[in-house]
Protein backbone atom coordinates (compact mmCIF):
# COMPACT_ATOMS: atom_id res chain seq x y z
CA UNK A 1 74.53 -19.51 116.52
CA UNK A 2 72.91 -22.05 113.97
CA UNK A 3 71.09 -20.71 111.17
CA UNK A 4 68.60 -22.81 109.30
CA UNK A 5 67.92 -21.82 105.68
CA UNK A 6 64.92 -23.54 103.38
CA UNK A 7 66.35 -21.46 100.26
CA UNK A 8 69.57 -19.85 99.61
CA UNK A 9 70.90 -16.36 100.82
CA UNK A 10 71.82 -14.74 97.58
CA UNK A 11 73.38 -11.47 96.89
CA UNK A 12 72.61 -9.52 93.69
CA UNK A 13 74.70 -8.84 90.65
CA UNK A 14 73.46 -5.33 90.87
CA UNK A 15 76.47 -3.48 92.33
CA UNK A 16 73.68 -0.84 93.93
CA UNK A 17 71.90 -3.89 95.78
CA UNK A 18 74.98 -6.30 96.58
CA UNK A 19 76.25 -6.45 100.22
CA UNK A 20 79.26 -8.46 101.99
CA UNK A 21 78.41 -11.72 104.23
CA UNK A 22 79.99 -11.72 106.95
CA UNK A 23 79.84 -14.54 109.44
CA UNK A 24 81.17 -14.71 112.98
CA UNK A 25 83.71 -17.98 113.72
CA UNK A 26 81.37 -19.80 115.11
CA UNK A 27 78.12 -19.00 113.31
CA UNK A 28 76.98 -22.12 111.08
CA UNK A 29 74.47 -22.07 107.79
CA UNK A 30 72.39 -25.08 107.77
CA UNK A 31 69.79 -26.19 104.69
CA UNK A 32 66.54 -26.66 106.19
CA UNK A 33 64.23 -29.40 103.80
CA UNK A 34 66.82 -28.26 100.86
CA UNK A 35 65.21 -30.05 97.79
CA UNK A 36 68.11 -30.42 95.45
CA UNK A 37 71.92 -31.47 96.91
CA UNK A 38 73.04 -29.30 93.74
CA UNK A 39 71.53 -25.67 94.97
CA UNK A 40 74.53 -24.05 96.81
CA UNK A 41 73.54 -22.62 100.65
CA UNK A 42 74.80 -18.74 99.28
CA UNK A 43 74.38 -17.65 95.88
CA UNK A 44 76.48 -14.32 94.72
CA UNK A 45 76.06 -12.28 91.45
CA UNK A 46 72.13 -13.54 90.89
CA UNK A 47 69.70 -11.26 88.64
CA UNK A 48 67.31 -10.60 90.29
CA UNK A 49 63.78 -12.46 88.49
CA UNK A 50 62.12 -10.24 86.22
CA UNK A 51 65.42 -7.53 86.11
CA UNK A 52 65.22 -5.99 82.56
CA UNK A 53 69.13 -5.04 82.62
CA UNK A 54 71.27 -7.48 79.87
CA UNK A 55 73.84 -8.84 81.87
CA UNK A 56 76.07 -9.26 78.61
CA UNK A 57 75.83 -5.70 78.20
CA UNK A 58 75.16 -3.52 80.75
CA UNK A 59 78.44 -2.74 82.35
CA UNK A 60 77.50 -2.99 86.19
CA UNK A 61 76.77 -6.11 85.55
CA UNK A 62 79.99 -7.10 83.79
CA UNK A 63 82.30 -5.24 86.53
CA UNK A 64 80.08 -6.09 89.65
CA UNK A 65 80.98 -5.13 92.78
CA UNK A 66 84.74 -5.57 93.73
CA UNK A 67 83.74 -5.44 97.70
CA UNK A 68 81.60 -7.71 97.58
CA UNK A 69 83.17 -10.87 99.81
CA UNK A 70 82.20 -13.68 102.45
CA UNK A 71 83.98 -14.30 105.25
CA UNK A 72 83.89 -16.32 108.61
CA UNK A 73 81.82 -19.34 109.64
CA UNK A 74 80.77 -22.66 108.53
CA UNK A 75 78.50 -24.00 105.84
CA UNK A 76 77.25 -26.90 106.67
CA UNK A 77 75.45 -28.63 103.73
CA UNK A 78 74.86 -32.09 105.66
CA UNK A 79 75.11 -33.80 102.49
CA UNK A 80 71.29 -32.12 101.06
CA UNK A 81 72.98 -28.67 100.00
CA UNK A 82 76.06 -27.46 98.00
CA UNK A 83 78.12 -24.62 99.49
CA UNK A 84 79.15 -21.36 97.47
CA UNK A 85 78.30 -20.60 94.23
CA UNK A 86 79.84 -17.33 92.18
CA UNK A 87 76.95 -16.66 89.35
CA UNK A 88 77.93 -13.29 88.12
CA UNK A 89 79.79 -10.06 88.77
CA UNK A 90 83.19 -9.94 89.04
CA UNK A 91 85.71 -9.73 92.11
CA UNK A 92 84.23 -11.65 94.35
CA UNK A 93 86.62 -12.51 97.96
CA UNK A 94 85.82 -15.70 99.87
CA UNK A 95 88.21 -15.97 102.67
CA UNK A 96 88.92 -17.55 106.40
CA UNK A 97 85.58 -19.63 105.24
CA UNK A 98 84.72 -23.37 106.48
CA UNK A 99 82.81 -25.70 104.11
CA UNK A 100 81.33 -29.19 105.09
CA UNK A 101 79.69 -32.41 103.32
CA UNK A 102 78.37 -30.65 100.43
CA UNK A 103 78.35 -31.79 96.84
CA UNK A 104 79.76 -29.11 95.59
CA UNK A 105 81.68 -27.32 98.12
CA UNK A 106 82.66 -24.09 95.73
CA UNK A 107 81.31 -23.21 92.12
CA UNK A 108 82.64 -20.69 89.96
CA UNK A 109 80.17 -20.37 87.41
CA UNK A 110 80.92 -18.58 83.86
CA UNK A 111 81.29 -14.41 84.39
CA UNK A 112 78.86 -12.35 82.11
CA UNK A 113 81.86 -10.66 80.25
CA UNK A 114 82.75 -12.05 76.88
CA UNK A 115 85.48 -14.08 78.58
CA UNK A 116 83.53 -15.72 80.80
CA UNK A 117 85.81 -13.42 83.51
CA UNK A 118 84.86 -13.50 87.25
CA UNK A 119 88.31 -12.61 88.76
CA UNK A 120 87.20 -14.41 92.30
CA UNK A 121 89.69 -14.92 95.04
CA UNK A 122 89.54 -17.33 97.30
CA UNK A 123 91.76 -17.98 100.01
CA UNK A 124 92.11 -19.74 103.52
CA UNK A 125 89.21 -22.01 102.63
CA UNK A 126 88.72 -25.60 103.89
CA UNK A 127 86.06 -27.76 102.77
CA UNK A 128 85.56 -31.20 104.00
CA UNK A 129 83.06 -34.20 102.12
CA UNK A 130 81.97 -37.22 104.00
CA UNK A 131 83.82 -39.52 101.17
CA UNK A 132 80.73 -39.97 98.93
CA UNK A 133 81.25 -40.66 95.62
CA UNK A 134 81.22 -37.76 92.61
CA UNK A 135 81.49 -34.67 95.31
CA UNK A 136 83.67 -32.03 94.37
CA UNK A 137 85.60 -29.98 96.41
CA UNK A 138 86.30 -26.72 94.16
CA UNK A 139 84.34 -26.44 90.54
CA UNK A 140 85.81 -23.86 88.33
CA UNK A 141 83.48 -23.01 84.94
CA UNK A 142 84.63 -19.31 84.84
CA UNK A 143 88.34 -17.58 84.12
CA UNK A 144 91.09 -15.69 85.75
CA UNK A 145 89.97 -16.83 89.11
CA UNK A 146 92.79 -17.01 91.85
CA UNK A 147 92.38 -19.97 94.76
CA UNK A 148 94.84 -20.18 97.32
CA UNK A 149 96.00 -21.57 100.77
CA UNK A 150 93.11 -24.36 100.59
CA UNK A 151 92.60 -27.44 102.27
CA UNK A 152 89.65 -29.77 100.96
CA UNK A 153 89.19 -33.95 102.32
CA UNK A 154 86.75 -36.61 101.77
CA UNK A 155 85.96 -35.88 98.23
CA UNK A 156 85.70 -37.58 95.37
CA UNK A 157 87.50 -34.70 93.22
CA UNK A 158 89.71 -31.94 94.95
CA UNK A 159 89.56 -29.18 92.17
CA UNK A 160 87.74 -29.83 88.64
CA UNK A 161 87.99 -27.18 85.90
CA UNK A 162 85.30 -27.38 82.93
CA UNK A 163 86.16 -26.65 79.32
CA UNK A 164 85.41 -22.80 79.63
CA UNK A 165 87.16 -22.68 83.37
CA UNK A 166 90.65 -21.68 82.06
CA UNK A 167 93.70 -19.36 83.27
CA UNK A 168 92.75 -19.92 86.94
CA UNK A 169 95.71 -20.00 89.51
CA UNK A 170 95.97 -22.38 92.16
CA UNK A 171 98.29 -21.66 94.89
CA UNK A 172 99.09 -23.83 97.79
CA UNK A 173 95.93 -26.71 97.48
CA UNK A 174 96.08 -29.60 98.95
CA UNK A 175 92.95 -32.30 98.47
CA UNK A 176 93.13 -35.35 100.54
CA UNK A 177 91.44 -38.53 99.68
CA UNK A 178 89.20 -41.05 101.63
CA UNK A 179 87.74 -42.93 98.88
CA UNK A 180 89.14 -46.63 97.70
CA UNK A 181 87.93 -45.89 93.87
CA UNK A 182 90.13 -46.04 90.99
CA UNK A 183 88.06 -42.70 89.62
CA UNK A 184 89.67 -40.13 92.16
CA UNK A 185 91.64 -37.50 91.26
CA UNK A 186 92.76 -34.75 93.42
CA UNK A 187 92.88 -32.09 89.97
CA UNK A 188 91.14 -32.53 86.96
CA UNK A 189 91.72 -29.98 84.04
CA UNK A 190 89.45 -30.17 81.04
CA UNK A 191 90.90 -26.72 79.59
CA UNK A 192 94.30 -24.86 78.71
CA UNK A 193 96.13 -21.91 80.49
CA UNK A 194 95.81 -22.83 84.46
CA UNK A 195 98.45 -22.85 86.51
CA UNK A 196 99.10 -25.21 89.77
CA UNK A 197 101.68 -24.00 92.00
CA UNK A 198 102.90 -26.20 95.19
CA UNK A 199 99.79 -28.43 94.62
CA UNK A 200 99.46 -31.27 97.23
CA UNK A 201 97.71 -34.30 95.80
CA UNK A 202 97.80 -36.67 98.87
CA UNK A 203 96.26 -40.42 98.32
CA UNK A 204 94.14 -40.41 95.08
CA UNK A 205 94.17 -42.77 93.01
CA UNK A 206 95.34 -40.01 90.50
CA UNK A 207 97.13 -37.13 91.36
CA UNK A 208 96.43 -34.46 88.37
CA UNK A 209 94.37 -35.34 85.01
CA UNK A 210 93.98 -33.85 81.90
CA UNK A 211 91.05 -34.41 79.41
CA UNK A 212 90.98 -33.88 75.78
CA UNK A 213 94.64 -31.56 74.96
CA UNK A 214 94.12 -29.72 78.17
CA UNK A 215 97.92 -27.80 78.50
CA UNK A 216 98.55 -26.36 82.37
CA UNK A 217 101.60 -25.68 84.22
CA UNK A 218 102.60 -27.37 87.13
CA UNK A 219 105.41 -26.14 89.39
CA UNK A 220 106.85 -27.45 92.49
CA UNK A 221 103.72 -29.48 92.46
CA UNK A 222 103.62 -33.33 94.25
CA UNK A 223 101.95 -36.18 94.94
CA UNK A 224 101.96 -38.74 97.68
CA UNK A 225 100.76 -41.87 98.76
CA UNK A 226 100.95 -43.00 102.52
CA UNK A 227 99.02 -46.53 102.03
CA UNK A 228 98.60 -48.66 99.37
CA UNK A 229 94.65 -47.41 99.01
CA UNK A 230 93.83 -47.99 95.26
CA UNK A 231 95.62 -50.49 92.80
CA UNK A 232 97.07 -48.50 91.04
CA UNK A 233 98.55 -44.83 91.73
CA UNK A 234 99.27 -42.47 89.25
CA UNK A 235 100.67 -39.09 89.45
CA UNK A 236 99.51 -37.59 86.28
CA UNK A 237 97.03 -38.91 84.16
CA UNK A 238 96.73 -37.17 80.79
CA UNK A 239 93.28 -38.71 78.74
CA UNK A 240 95.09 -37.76 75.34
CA UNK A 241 98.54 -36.52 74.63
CA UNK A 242 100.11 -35.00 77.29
CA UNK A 243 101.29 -31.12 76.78
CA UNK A 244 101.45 -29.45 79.96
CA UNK A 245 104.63 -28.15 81.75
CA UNK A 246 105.87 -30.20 84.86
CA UNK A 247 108.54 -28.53 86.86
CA UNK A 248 110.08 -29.96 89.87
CA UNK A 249 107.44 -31.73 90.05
CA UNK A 250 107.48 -34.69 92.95
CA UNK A 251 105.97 -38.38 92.98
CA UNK A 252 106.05 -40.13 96.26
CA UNK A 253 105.04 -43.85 96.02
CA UNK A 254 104.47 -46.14 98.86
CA UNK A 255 105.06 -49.63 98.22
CA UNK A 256 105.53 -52.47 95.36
CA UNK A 257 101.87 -53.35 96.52
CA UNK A 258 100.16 -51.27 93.94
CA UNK A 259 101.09 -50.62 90.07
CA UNK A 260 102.96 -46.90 90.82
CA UNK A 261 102.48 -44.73 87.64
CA UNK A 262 104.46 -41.25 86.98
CA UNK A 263 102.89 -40.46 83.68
CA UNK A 264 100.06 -42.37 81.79
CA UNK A 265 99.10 -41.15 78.04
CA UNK A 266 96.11 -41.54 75.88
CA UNK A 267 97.96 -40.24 72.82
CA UNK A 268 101.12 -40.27 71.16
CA UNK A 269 101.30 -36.74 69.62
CA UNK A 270 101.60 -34.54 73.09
CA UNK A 271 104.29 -32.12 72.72
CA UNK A 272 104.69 -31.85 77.01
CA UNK A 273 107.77 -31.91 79.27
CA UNK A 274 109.03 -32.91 82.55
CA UNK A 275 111.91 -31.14 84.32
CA UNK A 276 113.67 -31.89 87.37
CA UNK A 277 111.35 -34.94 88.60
CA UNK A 278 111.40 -36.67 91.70
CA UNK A 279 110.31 -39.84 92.18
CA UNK A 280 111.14 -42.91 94.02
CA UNK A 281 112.56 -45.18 90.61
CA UNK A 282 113.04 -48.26 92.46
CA UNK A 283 109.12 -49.00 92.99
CA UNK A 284 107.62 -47.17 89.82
CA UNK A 285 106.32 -49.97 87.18
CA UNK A 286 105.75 -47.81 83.81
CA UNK A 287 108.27 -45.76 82.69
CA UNK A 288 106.61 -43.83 80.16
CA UNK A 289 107.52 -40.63 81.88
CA UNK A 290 111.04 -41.05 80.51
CA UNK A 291 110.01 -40.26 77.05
CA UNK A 292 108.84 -36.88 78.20
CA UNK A 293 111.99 -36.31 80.69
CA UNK A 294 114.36 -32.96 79.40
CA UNK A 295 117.23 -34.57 81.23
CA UNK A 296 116.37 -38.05 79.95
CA UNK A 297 119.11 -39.75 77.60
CA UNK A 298 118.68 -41.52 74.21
CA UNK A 299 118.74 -44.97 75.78
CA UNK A 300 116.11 -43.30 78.76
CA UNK A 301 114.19 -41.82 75.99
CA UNK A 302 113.76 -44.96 73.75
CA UNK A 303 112.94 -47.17 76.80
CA UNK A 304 110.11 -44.36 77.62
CA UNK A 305 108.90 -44.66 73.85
CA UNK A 306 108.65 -48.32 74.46
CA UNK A 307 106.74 -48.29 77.66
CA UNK A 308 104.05 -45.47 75.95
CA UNK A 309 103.78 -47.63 72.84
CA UNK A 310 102.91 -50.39 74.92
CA UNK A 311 100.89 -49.16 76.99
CA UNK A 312 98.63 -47.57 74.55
CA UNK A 313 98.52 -50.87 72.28
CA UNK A 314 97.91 -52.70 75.77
């Protein structure tokens, strides 16, 4: 069936209160005259208001419940509500889960621990926007947090992590884009330590972006572009110097249409690399990347320089 909620279901940090959600395939969650687009339909790990236990100390709190986990059906935020939201607790399982036009479609909020831990899983999730601008498919504020096996469209950002929302894994993630904005980006890292394996960016105008010094490794992760949507495609966009870890990594332009980008820097003093790149040479128009190429030669490596001096100064 269809169930219509005016607030959200939430599920208590308290490991003695906290229960499992779980949702047959076809049931749906609805917001009913939802107030505020940015209030998730299911909120897990909440204190309870008025609960007297210190959730930075108190040890149930900082563990949580490792069974706790939602599974099965659809949330449907028809664009007024967001979808999931992890709040506290640690150990949380979302799995075989369907998420539609919501703002935020999953948000992995800061753990109580002193590491900001939360240690959710999620896997076999796919969460669809309606193209609006700003939505978010996955937002990732806490740490150690595994995603996996995901499939997330019509957004304007596949997976965004925060300053604090390091050492995450992302395994098998592919974000597809509907929008014709220059501002897409299928990943967007604002911290250090995550790691992106076989990570599908497919049509955004940027692939994977770093802001501020934000270092990740990437492996066996691609873009690709079947249209010439935006003007210009890049496949990694780092803000300021670029010092993450590409490995057989893959960029798959379309056409001379559009300016094709492998690499774009914001600063000269990143201390990243590039192994084993693929990438169709004969239509890419900044060569930057070259520079930060392992097998690259002294020639390759100088033309590179050029292009990042260049484009920096231009």
């Amino acid at each position: 069936g269809t169930y219509n909620f005016s607030d959200p279901i939430v599920i208590s940090a308290d490991p003695a209160k906290s229960v499992s959600l779980k949702l047959s395939n076809m049931a749906i969650i609805k917001p009913l005259n939802w107030a505020d687009p940015t209030v998730p339909l299911i909120r897990v790990g909440v204190s309870e208001e008025g609960d007297t236990i210190d959730a930075t100390v108190d040890a149930a709190y900082m563990t949580g419940n490792e069974s706790v986990s939602i599974t099965g059906g659809c949330i449907f935020g028809v664009g007024t509500a967001s979808g999931i939201s992890v709040e506290g607790g640690v150990g949380t399982y979302i799995y075989n889960v369907s998420i539609k036009t919501t703002p935020i479609g999953i948000h992995i909020k800061q753990g109580p621990n002193a590491l900001g831990a939360t240690y959710v899983n999620v896997d076999n999730v796919n969460i669809t926007g309606n193209d609006k601008r700003d939505w978010i498919g996955v937002l990732v504020e806490g740490t150690y947090n595994t995603f996996s096996n995901m499939r997330i469209a019509s957004i304007n950002f596949g997976v965004k992590c925060t300053e604090t929302g390091s050492k995450n894994i992302f395994r098998n993630i592919h974000p597809l884009c509907g929008i014709q904005s220059q501002e897409t980006a299928g990943f967007w890292d604002l911290s250090d330590g995550n790691v992106y394996d076989v990570c599908y960016s497919d049509q955004f105008a940027i692939g994977f972006r770093t802001t501020g010094y934000a270092a990740g490794i990437y492996n066996n992760c691609f873009c690709f572009w079947y249209s010439s949507q935006q003007e210009k495609h890049t496949a990694f966009k780092a803000d300021k110097g670029f010092n993450s870890i590409l490995t057989n990594f893959k960029a798959d332009f379309k056409d001379k249409e559009t300016k094709n980008v492998v690499l774009s820097v914001g600063a000269i003093d990143g201390t990243g690399r590039i192994d084993n790149l693929s990438t169709n040479k004969d239509i890419v128009t900044d060569f930057t990347y070259l520079f930060y190429e392992e097998n690259s030669n002294l020639f390759e490596k100088i033309y590179g320089f050029f292009y990042l001096i260049f484009g920096l100064i231009g």
